[in-house]
PDB file of N, CA and C in Angstrom:
ATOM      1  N   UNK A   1     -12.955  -5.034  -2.707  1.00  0.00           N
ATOM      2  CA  UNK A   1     -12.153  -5.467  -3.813  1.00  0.00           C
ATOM      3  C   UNK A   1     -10.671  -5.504  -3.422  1.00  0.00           C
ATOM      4  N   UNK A   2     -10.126  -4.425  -2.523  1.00  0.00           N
ATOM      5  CA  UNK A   2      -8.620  -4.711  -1.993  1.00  0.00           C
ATOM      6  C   UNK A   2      -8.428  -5.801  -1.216  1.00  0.00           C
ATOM      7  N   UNK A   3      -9.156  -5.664  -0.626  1.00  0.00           N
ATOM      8  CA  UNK A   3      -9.339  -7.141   0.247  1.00  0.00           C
ATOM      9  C   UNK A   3      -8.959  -8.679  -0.472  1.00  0.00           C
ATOM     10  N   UNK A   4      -9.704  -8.785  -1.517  1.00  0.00           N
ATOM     11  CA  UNK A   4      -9.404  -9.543  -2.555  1.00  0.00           C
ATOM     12  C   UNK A   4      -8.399  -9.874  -2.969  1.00  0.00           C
ATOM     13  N   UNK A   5      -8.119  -8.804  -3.377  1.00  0.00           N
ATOM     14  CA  UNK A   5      -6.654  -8.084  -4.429  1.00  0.00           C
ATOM     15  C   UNK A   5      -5.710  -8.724  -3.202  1.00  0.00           C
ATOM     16  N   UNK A   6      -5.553  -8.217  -1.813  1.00  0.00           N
ATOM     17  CA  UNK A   6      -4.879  -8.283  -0.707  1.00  0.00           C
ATOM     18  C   UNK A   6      -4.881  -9.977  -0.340  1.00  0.00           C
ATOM     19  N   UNK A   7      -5.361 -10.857  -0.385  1.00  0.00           N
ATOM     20  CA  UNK A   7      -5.613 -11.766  -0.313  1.00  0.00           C
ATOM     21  C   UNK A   7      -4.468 -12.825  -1.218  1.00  0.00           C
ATOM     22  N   UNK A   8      -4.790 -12.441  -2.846  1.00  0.00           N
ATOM     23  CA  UNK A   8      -4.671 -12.972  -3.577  1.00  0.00           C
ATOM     24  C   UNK A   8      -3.467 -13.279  -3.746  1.00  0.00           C
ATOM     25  N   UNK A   9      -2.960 -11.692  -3.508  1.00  0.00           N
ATOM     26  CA  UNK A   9      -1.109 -11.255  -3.578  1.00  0.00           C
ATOM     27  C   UNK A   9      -0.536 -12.026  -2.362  1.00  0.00           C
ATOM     28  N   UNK A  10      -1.048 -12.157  -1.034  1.00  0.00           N
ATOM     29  CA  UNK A  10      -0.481 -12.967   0.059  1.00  0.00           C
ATOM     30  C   UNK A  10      -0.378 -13.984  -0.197  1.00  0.00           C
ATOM     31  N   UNK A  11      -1.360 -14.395  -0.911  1.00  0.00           N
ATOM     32  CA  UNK A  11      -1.384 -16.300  -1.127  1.00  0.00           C
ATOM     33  C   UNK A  11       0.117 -16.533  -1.785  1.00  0.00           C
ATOM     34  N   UNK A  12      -0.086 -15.924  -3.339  1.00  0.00           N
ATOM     35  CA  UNK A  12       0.774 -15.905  -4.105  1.00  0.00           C
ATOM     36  C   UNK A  12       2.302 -15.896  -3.794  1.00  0.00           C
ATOM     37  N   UNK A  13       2.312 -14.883  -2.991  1.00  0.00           N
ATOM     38  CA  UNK A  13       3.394 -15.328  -1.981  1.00  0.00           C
ATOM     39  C   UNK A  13       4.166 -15.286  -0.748  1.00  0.00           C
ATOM     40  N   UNK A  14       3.156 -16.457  -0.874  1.00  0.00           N
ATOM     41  CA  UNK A  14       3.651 -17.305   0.610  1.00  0.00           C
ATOM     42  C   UNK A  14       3.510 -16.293   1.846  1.00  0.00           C
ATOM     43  N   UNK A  15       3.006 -15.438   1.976  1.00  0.00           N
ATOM     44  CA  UNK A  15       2.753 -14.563   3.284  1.00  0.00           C
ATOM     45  C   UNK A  15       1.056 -14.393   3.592  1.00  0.00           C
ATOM     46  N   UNK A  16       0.171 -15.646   3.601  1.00  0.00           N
ATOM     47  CA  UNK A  16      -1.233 -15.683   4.179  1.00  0.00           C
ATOM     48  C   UNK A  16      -1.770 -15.097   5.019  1.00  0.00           C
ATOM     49  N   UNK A  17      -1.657 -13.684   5.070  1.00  0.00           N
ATOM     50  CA  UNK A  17      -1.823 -12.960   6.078  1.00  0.00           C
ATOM     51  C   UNK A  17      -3.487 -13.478   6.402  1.00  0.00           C
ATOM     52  N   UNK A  18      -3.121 -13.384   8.088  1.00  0.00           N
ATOM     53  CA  UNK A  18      -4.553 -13.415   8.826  1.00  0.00           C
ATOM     54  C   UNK A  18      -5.881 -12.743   8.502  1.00  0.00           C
ATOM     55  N   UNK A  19      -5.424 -11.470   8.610  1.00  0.00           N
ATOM     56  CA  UNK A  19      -6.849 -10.659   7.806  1.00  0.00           C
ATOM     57  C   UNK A  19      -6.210  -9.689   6.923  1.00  0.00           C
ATOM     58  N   UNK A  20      -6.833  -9.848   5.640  1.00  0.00           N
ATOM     59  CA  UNK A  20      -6.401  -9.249   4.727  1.00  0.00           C
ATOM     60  C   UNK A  20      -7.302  -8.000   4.264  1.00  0.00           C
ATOM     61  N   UNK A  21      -8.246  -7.719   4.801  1.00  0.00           N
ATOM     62  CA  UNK A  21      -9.676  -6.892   5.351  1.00  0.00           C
ATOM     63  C   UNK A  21      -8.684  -5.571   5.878  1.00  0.00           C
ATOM     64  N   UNK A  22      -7.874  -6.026   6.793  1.00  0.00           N
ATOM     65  CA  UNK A  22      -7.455  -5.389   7.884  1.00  0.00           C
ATOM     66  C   UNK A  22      -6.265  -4.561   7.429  1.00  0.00           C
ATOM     67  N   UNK A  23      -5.183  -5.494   6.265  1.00  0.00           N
ATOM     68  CA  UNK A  23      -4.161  -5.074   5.376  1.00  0.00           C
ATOM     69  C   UNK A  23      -4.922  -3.983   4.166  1.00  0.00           C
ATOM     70  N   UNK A  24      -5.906  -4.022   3.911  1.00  0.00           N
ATOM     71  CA  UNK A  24      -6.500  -3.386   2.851  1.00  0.00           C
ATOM     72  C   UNK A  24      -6.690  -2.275   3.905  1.00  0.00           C
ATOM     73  N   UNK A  25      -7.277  -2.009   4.877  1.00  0.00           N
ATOM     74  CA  UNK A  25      -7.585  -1.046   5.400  1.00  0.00           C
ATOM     75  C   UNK A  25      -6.349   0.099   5.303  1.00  0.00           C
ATOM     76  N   UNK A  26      -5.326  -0.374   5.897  1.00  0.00           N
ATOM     77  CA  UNK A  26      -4.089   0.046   6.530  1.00  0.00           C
ATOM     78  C   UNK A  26      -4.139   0.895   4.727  1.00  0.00           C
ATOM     79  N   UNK A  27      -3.836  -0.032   4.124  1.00  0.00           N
ATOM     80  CA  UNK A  27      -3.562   0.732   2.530  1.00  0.00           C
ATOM     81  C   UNK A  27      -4.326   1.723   1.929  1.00  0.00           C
ATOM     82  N   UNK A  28      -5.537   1.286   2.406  1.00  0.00           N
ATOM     83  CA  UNK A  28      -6.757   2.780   1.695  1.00  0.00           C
ATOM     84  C   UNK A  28      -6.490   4.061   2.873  1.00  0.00           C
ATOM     85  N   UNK A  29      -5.917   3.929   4.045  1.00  0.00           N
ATOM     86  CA  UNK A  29      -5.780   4.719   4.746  1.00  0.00           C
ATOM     87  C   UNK A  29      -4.463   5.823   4.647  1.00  0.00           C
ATOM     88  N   UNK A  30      -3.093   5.014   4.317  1.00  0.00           N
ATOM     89  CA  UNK A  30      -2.292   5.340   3.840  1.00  0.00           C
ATOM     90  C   UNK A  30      -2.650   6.128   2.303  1.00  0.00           C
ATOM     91  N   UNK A  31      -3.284   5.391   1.409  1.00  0.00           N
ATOM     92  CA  UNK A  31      -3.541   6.322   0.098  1.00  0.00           C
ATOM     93  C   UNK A  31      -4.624   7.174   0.595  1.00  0.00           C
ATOM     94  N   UNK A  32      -5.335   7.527   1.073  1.00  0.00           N
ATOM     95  CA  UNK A  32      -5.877   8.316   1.363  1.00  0.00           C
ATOM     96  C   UNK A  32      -5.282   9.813   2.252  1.00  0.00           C
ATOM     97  N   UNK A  33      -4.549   9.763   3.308  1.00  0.00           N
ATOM     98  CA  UNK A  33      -3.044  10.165   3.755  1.00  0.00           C
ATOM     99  C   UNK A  33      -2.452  11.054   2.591  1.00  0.00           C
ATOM    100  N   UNK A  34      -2.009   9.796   1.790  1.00  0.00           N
ATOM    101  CA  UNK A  34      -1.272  11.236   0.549  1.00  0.00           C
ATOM    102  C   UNK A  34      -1.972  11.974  -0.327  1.00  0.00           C
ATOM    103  N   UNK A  35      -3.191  11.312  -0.617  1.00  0.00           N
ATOM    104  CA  UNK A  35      -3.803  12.302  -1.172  1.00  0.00           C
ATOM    105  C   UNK A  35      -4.739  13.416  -0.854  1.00  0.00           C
ATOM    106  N   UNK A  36      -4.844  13.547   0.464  1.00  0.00           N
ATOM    107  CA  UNK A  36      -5.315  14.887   1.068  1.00  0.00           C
ATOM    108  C   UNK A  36      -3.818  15.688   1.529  1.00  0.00           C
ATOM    109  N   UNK A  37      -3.011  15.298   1.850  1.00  0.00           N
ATOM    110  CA  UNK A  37      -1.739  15.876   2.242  1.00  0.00           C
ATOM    111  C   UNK A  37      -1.321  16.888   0.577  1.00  0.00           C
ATOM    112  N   UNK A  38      -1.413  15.729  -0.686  1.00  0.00           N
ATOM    113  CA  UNK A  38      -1.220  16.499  -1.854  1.00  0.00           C
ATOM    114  C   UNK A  38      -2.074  17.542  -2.194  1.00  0.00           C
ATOM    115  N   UNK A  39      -3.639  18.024  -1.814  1.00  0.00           N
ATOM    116  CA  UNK A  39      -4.406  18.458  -1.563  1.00  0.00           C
ATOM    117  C   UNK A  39      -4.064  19.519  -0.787  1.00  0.00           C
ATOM    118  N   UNK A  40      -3.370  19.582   0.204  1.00  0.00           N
ATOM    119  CA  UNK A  40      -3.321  20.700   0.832  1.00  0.00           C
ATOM    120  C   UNK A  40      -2.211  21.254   0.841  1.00  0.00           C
ATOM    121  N   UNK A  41      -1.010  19.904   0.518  1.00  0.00           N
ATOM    122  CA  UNK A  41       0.377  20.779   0.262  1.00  0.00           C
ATOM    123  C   UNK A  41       1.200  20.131  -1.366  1.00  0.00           C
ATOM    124  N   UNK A  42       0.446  20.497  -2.552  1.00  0.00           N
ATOM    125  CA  UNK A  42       0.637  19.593  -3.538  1.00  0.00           C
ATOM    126  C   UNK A  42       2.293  20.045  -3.882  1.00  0.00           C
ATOM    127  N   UNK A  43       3.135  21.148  -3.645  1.00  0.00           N
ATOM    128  CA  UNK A  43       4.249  21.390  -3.745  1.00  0.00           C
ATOM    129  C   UNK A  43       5.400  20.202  -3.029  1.00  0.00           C
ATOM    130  N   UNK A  44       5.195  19.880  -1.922  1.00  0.00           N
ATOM    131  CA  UNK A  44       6.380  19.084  -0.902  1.00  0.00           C
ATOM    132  C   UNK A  44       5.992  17.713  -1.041  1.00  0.00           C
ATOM    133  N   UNK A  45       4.326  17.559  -1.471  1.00  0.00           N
ATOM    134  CA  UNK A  45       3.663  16.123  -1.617  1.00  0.00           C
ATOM    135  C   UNK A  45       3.607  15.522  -3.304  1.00  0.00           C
ATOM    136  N   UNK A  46       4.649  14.083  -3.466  1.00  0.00           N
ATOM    137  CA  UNK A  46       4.613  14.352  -4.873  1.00  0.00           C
ATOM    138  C   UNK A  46       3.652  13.338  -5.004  1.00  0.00           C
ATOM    139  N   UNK A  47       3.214  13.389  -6.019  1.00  0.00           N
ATOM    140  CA  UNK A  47       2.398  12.362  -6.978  1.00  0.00           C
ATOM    141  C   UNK A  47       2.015  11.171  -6.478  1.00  0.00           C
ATOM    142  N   UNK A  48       3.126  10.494  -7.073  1.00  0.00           N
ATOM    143  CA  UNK A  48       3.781   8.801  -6.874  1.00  0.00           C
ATOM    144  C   UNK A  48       4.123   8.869  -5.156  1.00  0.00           C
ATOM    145  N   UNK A  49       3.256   9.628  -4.269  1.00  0.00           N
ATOM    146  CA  UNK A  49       3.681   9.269  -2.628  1.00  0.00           C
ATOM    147  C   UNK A  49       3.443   8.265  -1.971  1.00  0.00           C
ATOM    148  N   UNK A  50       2.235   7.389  -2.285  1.00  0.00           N
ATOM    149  CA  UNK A  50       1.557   6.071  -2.254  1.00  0.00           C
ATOM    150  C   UNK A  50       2.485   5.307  -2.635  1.00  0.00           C
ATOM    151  N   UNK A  51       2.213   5.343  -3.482  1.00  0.00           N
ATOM    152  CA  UNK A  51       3.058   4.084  -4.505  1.00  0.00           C
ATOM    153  C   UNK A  51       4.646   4.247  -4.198  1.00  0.00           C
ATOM    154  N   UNK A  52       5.536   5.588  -3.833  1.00  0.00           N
ATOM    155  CA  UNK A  52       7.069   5.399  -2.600  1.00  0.00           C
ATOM    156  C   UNK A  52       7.018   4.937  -1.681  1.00  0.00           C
ATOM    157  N   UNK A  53       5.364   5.044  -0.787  1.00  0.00           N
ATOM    158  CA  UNK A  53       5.692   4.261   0.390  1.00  0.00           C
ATOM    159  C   UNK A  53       5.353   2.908   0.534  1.00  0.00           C
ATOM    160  N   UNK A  54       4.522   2.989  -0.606  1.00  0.00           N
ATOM    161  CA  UNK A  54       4.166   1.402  -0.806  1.00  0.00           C
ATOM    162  C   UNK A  54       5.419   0.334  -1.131  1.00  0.00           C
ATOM    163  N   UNK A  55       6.104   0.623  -1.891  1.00  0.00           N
ATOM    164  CA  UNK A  55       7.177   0.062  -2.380  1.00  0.00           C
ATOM    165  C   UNK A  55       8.549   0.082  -1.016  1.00  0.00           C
ATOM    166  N   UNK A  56       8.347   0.963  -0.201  1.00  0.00           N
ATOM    167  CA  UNK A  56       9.635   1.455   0.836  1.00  0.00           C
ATOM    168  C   UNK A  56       8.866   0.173   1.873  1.00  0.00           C
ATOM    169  N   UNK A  57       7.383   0.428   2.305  1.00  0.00           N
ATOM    170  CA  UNK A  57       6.972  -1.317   2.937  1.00  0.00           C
ATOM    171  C   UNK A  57       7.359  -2.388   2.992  1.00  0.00           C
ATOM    172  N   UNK A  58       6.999  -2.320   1.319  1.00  0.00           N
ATOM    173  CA  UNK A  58       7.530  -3.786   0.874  1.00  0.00           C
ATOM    174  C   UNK A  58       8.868  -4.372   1.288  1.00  0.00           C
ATOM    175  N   UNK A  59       9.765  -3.314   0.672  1.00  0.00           N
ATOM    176  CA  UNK A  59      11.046  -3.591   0.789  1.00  0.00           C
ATOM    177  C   UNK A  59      11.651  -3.465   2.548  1.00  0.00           C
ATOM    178  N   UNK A  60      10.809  -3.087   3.275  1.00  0.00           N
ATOM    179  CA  UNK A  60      11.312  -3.090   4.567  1.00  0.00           C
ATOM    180  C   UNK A  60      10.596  -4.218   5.287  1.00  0.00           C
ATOM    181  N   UNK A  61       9.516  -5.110   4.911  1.00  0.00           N
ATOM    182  CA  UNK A  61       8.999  -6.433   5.609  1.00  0.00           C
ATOM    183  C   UNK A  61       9.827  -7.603   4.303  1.00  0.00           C
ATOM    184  N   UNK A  62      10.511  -7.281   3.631  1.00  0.00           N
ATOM    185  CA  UNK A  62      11.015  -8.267   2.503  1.00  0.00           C
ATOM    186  C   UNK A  62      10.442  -8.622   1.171  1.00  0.00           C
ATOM    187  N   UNK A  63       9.569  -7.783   1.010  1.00  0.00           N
ATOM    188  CA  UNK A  63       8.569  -8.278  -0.100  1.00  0.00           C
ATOM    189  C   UNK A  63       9.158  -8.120  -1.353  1.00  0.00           C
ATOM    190  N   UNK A  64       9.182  -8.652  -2.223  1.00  0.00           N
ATOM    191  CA  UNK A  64       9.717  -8.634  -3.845  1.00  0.00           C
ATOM    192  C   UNK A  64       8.461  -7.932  -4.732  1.00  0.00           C
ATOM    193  N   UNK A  65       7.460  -8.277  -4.178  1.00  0.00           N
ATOM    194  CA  UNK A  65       6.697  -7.939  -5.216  1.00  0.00           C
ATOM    195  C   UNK A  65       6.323  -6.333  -6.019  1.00  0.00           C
ATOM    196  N   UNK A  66       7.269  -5.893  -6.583  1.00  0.00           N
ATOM    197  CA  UNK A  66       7.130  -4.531  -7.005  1.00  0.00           C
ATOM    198  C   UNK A  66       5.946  -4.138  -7.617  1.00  0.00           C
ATOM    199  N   UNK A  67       5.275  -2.671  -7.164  1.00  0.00           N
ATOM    200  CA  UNK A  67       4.264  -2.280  -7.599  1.00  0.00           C
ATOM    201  C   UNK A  67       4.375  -0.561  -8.753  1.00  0.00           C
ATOM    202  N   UNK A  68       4.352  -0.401  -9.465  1.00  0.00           N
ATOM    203  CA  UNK A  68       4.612   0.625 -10.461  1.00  0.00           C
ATOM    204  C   UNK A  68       3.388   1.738 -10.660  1.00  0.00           C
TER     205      UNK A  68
END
């Protein structure tokens, strides 16, 4: 389904990434990342850690598309 999702959002704009299989991966791996890290250190690991670095991505390959 990210894959999809990953797909859909590239089309949309204008960045058709090659494999979007491959972009979904990277992302369930990363959310997965913070949420065992919050798991083991839920004090230094906040919440919204996904979704900071998701957004710090974006904004560092150029992406507009904000995620909340």
């Amino acid at each position: 389904m990210l894959t999809e999702i990953v797909a859909i959002i590239s089309k949309h704009s204008g960045k058709n990434f090659e494999n979007p299989g491959w972009v979904a991966a990277i992302l369930l791996a990363l959310e997965d990342g913070f949420r065992l890290h919050r798991l083991i250190d839920p004090e230094t690991t906040p919440a919204d850690s996904f979704l900071r670095a998701f957004n710090d991505l974006q904004q560092a390959i150029g992406d507009t598309f904000d995620v909340k």
